[in-house]
PDB file of N, CA and C in Angstrom:
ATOM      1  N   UNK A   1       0.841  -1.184   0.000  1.00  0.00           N
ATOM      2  CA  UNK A   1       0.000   0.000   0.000  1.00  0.00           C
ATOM      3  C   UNK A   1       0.888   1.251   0.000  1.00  0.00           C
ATOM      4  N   UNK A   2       0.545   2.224  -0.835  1.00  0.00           N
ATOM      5  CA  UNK A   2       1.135   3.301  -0.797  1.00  0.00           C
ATOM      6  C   UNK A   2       0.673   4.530   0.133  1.00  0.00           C
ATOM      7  N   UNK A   3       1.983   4.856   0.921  1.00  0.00           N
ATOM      8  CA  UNK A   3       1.777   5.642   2.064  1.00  0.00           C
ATOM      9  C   UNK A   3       1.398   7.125   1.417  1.00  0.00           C
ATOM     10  N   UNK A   4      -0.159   7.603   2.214  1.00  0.00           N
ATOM     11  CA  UNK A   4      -0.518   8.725   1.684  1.00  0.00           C
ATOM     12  C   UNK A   4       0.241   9.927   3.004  1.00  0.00           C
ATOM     13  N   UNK A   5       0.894   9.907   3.352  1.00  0.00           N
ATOM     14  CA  UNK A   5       1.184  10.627   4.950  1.00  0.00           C
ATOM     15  C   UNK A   5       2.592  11.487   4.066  1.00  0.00           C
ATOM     16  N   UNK A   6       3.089  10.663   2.646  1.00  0.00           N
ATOM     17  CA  UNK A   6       4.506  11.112   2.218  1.00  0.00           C
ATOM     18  C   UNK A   6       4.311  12.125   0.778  1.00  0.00           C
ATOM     19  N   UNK A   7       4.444  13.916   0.591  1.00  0.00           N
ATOM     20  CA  UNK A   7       3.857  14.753  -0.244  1.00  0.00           C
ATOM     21  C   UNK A   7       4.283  13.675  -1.609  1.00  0.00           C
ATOM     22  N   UNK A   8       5.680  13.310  -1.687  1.00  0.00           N
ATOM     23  CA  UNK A   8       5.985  12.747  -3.039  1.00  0.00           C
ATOM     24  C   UNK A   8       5.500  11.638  -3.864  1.00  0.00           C
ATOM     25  N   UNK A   9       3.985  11.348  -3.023  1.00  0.00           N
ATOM     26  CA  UNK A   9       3.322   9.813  -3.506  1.00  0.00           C
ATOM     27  C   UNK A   9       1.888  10.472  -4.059  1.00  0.00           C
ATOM     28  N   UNK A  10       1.685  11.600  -3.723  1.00  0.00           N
ATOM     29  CA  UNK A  10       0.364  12.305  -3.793  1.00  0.00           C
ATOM     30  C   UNK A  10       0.837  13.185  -5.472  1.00  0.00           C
ATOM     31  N   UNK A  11      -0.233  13.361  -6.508  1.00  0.00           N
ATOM     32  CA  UNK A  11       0.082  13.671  -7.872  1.00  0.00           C
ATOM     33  C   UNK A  11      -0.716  14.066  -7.979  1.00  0.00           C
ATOM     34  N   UNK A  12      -1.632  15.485  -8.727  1.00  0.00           N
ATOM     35  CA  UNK A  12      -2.569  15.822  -9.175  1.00  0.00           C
ATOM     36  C   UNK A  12      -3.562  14.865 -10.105  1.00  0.00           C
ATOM     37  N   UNK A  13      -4.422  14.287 -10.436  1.00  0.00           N
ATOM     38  CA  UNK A  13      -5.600  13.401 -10.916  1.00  0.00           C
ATOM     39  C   UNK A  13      -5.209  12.198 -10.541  1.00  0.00           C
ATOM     40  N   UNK A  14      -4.713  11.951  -9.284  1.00  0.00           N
ATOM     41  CA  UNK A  14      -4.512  10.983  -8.509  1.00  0.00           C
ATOM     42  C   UNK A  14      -5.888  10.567  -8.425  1.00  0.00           C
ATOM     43  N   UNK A  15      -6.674   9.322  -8.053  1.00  0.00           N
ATOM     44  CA  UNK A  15      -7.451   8.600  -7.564  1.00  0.00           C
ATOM     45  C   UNK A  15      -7.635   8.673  -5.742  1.00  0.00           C
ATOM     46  N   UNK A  16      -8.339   9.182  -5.233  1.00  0.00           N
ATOM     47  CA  UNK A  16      -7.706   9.051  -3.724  1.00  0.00           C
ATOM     48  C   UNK A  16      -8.816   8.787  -2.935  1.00  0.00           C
ATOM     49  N   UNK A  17      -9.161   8.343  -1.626  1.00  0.00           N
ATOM     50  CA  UNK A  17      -9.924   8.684  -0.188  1.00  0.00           C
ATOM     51  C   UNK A  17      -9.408   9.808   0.177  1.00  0.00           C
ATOM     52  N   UNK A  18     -10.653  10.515   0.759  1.00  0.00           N
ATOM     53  CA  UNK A  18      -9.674  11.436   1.656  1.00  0.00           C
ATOM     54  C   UNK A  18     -10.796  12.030   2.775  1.00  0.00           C
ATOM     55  N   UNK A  19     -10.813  12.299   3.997  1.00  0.00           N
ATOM     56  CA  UNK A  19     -11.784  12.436   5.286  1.00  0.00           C
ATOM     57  C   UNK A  19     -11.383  13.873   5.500  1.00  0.00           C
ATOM     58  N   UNK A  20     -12.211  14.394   5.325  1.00  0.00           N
ATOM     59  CA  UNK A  20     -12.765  15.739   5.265  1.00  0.00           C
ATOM     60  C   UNK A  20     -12.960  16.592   7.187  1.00  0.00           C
ATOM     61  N   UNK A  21     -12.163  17.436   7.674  1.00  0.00           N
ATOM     62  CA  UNK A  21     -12.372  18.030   8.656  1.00  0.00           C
ATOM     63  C   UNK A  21     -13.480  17.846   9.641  1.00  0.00           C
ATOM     64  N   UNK A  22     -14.476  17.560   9.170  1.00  0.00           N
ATOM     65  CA  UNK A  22     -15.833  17.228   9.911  1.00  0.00           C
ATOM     66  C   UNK A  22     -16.216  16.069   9.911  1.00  0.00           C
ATOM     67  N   UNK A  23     -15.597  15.243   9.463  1.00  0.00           N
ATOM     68  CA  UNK A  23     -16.112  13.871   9.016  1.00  0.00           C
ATOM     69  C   UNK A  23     -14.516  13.455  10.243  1.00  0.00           C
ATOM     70  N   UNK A  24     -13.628  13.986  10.352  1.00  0.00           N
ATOM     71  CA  UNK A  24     -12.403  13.229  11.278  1.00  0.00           C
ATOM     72  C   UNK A  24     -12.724  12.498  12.220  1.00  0.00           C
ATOM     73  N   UNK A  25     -13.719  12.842  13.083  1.00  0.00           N
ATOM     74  CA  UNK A  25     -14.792  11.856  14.523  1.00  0.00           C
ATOM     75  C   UNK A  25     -14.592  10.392  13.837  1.00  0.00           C
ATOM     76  N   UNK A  26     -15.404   9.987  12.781  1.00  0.00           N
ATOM     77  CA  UNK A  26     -16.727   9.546  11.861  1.00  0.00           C
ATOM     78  C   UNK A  26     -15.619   8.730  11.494  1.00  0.00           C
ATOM     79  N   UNK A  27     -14.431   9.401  10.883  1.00  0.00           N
ATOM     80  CA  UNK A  27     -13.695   8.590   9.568  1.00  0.00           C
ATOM     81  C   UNK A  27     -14.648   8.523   8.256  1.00  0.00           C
ATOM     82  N   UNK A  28     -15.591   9.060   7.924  1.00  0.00           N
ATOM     83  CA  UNK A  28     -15.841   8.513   7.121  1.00  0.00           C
ATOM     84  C   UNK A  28     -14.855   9.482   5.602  1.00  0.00           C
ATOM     85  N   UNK A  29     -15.146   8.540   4.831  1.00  0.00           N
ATOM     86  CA  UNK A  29     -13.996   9.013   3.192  1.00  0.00           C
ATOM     87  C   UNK A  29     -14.673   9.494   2.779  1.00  0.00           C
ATOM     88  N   UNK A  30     -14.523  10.190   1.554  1.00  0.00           N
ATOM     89  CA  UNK A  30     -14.765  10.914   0.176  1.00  0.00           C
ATOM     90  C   UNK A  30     -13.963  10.558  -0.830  1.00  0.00           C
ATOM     91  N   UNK A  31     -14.198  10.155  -2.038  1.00  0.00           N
ATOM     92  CA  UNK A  31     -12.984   9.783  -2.959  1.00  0.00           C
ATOM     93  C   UNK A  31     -12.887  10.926  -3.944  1.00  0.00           C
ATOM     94  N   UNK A  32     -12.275  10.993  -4.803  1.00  0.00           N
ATOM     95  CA  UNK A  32     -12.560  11.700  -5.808  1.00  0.00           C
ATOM     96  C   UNK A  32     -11.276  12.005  -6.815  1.00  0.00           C
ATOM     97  N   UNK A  33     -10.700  13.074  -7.442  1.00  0.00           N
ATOM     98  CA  UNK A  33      -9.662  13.159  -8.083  1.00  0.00           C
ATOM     99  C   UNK A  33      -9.263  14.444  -7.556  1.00  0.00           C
ATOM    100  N   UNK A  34      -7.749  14.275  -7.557  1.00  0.00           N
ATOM    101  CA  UNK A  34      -6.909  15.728  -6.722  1.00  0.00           C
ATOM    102  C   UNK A  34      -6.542  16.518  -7.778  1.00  0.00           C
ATOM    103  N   UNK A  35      -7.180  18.010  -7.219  1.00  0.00           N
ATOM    104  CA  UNK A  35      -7.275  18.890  -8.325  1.00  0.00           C
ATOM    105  C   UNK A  35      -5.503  20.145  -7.671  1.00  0.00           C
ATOM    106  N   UNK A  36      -5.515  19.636  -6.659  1.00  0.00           N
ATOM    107  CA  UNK A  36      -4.504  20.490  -6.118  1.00  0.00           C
ATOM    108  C   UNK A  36      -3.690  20.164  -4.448  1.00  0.00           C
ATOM    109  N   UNK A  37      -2.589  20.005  -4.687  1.00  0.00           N
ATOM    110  CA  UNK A  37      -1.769  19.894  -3.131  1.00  0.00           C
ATOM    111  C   UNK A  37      -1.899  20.918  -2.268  1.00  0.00           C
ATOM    112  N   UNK A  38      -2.419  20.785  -0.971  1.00  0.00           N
ATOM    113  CA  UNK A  38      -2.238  22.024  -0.227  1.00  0.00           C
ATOM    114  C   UNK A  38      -1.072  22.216   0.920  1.00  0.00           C
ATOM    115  N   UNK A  39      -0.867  20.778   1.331  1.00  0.00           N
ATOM    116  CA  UNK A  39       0.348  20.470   1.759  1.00  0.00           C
ATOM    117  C   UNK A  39       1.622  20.700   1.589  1.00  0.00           C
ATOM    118  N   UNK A  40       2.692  22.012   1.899  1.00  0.00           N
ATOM    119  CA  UNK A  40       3.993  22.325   1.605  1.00  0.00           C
ATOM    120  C   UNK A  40       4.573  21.651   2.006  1.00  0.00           C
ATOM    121  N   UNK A  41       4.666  20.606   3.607  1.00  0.00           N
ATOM    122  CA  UNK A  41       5.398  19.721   3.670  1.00  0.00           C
ATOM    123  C   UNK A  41       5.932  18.220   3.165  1.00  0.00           C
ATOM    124  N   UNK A  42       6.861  17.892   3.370  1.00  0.00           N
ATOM    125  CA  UNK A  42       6.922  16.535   2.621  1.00  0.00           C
ATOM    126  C   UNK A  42       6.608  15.237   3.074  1.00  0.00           C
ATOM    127  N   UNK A  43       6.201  15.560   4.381  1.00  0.00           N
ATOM    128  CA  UNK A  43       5.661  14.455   5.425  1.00  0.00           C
ATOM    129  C   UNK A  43       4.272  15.363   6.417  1.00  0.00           C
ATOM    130  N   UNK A  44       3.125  14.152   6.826  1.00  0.00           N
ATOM    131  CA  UNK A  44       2.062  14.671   7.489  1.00  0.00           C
ATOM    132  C   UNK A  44       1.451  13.520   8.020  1.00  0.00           C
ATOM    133  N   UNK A  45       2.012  13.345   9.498  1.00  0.00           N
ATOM    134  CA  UNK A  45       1.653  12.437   9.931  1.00  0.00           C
ATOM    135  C   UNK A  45      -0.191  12.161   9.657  1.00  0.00           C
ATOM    136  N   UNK A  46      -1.019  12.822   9.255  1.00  0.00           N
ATOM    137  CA  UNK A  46      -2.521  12.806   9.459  1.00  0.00           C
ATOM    138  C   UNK A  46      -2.697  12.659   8.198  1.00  0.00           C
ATOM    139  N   UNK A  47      -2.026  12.541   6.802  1.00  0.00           N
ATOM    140  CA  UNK A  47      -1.787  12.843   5.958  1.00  0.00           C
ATOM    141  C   UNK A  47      -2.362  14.053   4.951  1.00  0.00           C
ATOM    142  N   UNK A  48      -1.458  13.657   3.680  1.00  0.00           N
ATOM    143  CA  UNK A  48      -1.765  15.280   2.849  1.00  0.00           C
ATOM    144  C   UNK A  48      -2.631  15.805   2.848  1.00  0.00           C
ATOM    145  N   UNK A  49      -2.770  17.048   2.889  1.00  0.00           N
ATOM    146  CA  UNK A  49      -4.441  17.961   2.284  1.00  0.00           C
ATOM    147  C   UNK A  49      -4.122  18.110   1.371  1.00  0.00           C
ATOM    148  N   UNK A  50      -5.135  17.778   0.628  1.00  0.00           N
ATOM    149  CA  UNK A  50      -5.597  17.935  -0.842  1.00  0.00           C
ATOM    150  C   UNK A  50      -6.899  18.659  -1.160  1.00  0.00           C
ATOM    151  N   UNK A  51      -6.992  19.245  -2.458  1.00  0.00           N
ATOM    152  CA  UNK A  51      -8.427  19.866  -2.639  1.00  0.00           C
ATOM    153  C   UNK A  51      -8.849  18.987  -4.312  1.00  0.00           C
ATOM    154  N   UNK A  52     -10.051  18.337  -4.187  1.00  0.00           N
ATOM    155  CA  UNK A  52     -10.088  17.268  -4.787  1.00  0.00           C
ATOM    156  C   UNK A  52     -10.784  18.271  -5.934  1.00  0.00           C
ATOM    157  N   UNK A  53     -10.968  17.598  -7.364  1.00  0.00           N
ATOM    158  CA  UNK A  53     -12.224  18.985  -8.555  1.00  0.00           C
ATOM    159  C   UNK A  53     -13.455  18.684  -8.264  1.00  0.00           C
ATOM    160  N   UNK A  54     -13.688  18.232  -7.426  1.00  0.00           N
ATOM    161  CA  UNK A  54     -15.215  18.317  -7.045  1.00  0.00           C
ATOM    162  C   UNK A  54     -15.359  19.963  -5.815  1.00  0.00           C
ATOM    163  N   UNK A  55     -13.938  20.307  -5.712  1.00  0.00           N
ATOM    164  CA  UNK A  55     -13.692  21.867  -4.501  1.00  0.00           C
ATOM    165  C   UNK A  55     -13.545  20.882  -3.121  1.00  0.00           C
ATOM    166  N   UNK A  56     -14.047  19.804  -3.027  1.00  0.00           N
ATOM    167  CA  UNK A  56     -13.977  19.595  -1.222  1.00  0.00           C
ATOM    168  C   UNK A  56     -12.283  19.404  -1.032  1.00  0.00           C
ATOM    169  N   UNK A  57     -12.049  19.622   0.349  1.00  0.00           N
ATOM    170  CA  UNK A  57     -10.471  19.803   0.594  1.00  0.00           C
ATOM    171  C   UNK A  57     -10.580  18.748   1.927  1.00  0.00           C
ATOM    172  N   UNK A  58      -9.520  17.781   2.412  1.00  0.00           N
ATOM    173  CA  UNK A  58      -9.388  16.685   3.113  1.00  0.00           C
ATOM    174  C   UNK A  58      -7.980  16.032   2.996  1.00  0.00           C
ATOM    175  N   UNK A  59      -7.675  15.360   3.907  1.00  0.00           N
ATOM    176  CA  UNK A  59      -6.377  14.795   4.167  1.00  0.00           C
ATOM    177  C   UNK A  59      -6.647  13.473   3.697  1.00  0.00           C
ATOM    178  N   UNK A  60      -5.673  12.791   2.679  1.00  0.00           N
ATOM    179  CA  UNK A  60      -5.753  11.956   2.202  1.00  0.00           C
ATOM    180  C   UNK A  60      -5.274  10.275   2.981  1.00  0.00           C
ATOM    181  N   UNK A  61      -6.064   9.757   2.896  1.00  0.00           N
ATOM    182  CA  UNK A  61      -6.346   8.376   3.665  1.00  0.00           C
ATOM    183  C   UNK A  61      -5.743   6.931   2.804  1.00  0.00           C
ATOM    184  N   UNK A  62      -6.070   7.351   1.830  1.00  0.00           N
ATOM    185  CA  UNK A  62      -6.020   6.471   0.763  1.00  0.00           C
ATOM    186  C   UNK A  62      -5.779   6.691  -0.638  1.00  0.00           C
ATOM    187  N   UNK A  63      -4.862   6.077  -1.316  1.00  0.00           N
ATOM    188  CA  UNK A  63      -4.513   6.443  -2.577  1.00  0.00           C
ATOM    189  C   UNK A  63      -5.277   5.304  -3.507  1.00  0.00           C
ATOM    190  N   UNK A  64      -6.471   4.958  -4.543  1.00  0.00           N
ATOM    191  CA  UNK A  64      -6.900   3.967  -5.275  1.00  0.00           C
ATOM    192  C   UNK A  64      -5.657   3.666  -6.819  1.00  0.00           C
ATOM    193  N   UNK A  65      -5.037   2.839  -6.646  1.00  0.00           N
ATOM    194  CA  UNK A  65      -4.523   2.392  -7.524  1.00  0.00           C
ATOM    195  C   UNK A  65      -5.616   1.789  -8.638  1.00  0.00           C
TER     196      UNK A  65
END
């Protein structure tokens, strides 16, 4: 499985999960395609924020190969 926590695994029209600020309790995902990195660092333990082209923005959980 590819670690989503590391900026250099995350790619714009990536495939991804990703749990959205309000949903963090819940866990629950959102998938969608990454329209943009918001993450400057190169590591995030909670992993990356991303803002997917659907506009929602969330830390990525999961990458769908």
């Amino acid at each position: 499985m590819i670690d989503a926590r590391q900026r250099k695994n995350i790619k714009e029209d990536l495939f991804v999960e990703i749990v959205q600020k309000h949903h963090q309790q819940s866990g629950e995902l959102t998938h969608g395609i990454v329209s943009k990195i918001l993450t400057n660092s190169t590591r995030h333990p909670h992993g990356i924020k991303v803002q997917l082209k659907s506009g929602l923005i969330g830390r990525v959980k999961n990458i769908i190969e």
